[in-house]
PDB file of N, CA and C in Angstrom:
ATOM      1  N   UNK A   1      15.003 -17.059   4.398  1.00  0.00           N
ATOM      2  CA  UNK A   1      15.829 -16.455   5.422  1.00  0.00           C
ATOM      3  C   UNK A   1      14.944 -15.539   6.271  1.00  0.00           C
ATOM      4  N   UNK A   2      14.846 -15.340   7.697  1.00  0.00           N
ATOM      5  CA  UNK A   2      14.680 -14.936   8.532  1.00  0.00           C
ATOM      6  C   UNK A   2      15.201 -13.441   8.585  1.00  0.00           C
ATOM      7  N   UNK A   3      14.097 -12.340   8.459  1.00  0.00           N
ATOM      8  CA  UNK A   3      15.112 -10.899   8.337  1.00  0.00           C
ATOM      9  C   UNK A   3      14.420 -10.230   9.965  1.00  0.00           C
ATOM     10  N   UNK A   4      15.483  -9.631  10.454  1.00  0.00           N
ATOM     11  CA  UNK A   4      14.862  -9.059  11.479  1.00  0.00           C
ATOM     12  C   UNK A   4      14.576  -7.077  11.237  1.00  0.00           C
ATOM     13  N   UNK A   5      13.424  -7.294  11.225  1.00  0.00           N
ATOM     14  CA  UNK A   5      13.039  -5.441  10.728  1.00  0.00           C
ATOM     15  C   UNK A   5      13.151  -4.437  11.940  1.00  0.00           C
ATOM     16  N   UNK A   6      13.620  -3.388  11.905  1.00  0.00           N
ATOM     17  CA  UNK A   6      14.040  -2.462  12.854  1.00  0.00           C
ATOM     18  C   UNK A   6      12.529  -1.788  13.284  1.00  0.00           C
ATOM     19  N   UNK A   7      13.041  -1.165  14.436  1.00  0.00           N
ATOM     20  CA  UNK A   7      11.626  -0.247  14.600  1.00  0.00           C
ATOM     21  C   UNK A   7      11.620   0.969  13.607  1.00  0.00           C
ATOM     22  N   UNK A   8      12.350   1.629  12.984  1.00  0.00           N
ATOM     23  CA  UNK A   8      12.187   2.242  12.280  1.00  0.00           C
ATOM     24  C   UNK A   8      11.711   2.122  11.334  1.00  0.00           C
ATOM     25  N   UNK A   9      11.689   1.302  10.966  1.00  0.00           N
ATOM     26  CA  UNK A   9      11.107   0.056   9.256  1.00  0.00           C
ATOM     27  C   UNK A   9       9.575   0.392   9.571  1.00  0.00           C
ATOM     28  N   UNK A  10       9.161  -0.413  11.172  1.00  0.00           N
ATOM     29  CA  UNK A  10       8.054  -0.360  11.441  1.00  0.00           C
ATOM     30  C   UNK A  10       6.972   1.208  11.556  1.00  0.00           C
ATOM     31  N   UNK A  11       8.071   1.767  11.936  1.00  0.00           N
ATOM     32  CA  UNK A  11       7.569   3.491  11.984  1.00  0.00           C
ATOM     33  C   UNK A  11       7.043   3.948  11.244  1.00  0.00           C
ATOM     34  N   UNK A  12       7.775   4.242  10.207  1.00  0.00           N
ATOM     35  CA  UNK A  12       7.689   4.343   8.999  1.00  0.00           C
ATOM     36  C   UNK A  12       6.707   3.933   8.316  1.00  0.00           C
ATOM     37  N   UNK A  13       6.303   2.673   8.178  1.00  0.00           N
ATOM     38  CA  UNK A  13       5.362   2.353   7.438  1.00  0.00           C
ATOM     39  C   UNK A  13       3.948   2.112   8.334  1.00  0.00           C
ATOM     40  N   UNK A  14       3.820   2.237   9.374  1.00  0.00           N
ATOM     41  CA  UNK A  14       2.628   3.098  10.209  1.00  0.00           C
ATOM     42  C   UNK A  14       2.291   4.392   9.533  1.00  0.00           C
ATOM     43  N   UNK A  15       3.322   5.608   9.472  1.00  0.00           N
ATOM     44  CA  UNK A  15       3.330   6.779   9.236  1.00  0.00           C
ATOM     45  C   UNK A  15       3.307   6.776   8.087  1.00  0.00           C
ATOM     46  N   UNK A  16       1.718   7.046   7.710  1.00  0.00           N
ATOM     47  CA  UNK A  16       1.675   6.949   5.497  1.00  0.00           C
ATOM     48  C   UNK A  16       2.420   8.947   5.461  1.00  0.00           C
ATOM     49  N   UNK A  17       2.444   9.716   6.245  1.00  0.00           N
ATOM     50  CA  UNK A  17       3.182  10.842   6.226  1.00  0.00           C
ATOM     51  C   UNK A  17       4.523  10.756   6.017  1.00  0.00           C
ATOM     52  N   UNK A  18       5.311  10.051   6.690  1.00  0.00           N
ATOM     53  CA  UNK A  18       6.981   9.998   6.440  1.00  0.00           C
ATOM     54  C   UNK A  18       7.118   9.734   5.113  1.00  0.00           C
ATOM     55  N   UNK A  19       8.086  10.557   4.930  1.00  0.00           N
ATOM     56  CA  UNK A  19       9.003  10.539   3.402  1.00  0.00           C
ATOM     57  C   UNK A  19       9.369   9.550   3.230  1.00  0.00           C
ATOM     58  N   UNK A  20       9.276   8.434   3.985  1.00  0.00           N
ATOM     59  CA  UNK A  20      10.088   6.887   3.364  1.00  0.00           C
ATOM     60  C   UNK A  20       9.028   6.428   3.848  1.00  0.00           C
ATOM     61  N   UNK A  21       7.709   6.557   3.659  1.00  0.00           N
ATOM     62  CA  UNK A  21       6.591   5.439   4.051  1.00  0.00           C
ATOM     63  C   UNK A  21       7.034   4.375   3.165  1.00  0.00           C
ATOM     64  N   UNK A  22       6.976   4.868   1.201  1.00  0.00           N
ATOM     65  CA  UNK A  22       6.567   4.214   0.718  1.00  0.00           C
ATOM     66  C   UNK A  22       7.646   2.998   0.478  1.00  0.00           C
ATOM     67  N   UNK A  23       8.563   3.991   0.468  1.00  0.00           N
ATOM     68  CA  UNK A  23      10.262   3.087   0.709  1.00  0.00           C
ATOM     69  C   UNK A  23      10.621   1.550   1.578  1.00  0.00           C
ATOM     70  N   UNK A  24       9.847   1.980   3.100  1.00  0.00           N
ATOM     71  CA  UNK A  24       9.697   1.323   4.306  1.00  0.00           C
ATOM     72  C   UNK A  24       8.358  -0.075   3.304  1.00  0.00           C
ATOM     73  N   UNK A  25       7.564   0.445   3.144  1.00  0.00           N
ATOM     74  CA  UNK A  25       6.363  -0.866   2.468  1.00  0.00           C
ATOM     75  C   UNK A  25       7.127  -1.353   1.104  1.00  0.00           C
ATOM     76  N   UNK A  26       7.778  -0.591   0.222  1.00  0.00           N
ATOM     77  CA  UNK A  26       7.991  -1.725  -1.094  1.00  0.00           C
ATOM     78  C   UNK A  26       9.228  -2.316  -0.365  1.00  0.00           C
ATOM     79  N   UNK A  27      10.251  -1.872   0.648  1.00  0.00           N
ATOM     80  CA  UNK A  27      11.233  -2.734   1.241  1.00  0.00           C
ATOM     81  C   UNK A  27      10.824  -3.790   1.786  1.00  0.00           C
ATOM     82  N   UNK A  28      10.247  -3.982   2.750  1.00  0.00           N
ATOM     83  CA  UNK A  28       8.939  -5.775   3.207  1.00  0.00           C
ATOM     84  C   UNK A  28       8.563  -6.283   2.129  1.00  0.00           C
ATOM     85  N   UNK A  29       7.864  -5.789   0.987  1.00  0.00           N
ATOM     86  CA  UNK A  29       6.928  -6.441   0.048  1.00  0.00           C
ATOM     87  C   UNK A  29       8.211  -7.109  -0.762  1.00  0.00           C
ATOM     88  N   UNK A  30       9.521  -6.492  -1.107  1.00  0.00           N
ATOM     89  CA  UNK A  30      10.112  -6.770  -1.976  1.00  0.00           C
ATOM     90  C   UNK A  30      10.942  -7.858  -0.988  1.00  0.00           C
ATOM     91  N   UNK A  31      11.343  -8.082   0.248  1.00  0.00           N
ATOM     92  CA  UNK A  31      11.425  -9.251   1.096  1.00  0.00           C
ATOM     93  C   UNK A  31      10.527 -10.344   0.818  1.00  0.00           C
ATOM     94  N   UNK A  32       9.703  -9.565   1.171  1.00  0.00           N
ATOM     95  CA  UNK A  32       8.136 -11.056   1.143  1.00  0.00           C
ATOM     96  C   UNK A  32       8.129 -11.484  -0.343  1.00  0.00           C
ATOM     97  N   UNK A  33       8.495 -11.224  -1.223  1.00  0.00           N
ATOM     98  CA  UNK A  33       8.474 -11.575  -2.499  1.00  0.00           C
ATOM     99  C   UNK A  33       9.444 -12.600  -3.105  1.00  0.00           C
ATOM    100  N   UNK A  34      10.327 -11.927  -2.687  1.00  0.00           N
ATOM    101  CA  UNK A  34      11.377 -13.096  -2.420  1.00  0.00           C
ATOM    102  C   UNK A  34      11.826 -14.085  -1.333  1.00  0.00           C
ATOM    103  N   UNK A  35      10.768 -14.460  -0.527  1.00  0.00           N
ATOM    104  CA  UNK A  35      10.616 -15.324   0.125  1.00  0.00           C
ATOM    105  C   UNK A  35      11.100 -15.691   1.366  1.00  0.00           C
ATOM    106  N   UNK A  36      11.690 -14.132   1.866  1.00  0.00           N
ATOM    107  CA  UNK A  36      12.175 -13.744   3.261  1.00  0.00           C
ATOM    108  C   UNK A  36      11.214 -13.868   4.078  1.00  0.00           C
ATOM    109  N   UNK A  37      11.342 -14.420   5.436  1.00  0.00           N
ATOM    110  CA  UNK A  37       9.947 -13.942   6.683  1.00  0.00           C
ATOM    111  C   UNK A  37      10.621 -12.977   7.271  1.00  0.00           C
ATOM    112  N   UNK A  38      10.050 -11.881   6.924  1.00  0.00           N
ATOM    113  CA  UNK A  38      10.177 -10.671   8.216  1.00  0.00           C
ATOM    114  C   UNK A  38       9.735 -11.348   9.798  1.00  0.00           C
ATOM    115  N   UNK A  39      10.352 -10.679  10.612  1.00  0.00           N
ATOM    116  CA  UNK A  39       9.893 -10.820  11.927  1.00  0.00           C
ATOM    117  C   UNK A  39      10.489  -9.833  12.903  1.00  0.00           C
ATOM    118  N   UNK A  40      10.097  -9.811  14.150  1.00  0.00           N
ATOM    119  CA  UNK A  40      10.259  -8.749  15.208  1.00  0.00           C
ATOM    120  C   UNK A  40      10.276  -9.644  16.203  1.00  0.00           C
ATOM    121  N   UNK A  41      10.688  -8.554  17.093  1.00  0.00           N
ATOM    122  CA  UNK A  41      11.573  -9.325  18.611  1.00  0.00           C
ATOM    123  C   UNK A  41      10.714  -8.248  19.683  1.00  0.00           C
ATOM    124  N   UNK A  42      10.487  -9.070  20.541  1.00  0.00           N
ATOM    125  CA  UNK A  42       9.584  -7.699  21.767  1.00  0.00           C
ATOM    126  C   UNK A  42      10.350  -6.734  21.926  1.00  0.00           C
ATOM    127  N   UNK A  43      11.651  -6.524  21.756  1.00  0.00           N
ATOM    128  CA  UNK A  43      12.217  -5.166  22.039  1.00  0.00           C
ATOM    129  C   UNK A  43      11.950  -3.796  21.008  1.00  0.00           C
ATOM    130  N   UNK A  44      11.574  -4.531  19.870  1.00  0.00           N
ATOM    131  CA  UNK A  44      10.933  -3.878  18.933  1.00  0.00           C
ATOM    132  C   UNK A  44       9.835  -3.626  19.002  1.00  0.00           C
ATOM    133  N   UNK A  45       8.882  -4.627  19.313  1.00  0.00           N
ATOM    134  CA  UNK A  45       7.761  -4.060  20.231  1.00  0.00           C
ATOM    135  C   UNK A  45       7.795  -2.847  21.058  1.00  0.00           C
ATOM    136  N   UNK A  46       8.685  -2.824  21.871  1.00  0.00           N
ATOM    137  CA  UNK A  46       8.441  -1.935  23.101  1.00  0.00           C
ATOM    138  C   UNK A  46       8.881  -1.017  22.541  1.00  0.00           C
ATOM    139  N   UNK A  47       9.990  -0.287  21.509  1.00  0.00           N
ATOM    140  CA  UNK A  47      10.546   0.391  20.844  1.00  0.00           C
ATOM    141  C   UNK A  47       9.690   0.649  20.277  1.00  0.00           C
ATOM    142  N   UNK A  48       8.778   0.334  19.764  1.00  0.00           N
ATOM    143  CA  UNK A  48       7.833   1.315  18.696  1.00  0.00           C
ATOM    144  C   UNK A  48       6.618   1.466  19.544  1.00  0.00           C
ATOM    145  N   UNK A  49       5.947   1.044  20.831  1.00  0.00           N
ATOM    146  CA  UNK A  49       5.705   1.645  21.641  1.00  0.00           C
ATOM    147  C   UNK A  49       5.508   2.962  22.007  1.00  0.00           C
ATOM    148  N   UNK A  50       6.908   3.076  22.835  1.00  0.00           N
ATOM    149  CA  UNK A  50       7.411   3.929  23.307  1.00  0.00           C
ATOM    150  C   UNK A  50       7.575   5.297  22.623  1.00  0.00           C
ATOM    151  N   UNK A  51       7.875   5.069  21.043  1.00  0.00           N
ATOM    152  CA  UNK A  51       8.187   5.885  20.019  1.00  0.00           C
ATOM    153  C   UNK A  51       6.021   6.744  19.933  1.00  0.00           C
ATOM    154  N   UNK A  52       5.515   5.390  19.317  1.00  0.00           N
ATOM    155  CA  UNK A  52       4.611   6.106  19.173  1.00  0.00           C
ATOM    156  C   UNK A  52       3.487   6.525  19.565  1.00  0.00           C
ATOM    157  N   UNK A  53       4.042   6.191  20.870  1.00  0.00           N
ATOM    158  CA  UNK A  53       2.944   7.188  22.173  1.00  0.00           C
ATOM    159  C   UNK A  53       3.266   8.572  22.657  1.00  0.00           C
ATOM    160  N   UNK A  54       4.577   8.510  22.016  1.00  0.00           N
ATOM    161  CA  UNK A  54       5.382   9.730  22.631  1.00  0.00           C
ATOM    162  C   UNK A  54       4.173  10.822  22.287  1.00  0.00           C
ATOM    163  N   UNK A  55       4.294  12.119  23.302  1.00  0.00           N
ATOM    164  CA  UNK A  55       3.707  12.888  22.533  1.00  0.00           C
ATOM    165  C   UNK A  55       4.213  14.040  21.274  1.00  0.00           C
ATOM    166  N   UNK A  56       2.912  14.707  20.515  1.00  0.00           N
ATOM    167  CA  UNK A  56       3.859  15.080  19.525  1.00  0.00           C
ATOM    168  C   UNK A  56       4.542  15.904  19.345  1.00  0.00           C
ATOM    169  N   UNK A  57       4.724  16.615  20.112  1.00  0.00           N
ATOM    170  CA  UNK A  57       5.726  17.925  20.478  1.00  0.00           C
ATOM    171  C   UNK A  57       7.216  16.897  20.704  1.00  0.00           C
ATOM    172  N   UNK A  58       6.655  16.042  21.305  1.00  0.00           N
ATOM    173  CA  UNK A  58       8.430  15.072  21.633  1.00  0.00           C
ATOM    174  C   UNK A  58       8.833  14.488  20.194  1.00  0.00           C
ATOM    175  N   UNK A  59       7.964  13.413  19.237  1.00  0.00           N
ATOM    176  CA  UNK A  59       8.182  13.528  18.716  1.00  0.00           C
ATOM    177  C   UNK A  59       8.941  14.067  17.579  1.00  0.00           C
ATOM    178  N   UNK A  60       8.570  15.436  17.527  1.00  0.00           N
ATOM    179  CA  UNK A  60       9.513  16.178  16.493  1.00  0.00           C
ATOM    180  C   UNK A  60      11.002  16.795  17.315  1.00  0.00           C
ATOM    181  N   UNK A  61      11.067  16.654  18.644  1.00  0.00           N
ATOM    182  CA  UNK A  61      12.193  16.987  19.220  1.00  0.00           C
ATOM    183  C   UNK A  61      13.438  15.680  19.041  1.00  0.00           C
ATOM    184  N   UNK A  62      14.583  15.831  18.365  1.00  0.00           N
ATOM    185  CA  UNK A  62      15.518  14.980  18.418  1.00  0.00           C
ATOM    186  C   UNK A  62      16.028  15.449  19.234  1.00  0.00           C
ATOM    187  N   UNK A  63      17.294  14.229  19.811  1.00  0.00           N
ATOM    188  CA  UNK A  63      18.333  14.185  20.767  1.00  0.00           C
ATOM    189  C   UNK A  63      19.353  15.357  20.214  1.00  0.00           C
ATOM    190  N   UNK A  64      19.001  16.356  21.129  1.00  0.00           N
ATOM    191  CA  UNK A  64      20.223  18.008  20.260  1.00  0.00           C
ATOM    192  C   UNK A  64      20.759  17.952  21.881  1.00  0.00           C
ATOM    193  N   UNK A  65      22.396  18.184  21.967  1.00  0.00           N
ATOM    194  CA  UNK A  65      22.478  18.413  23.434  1.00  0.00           C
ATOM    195  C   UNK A  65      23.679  19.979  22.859  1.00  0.00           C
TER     196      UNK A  65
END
């Protein structure tokens, strides 16, 4: 089966710092193990992009209104 992984999935396991790095990598491995193909869509592309060029002051700023 065909799983489609979020940009966050992808974030995450870029970032060996985030609290769910390791969460984000045994979640794929334990896909790929069982014989799922992960895959991504260019919007996810551009989404993690966008995310991680931001700079890092933005970064740590969430959407607070």
């Amino acid at each position: 089966m065909r799983i489609l992984l979020d940009t966050n999935v992808l974030l995450r396991i870029a970032d060996k710092s985030h609290v769910m790095h390791q969460e984000a990598v045994d979640a794929v491995e334990l896909l790929d193990e069982r014989g799922h193909e992960c895959v991504i869509v260019p919007q996810v592309i551009y989404e993690y992009w966008v995310v991680a060029t931001r700079p890092l002051e933005k970064k740590r700023t969430r959407h607070v209104r």
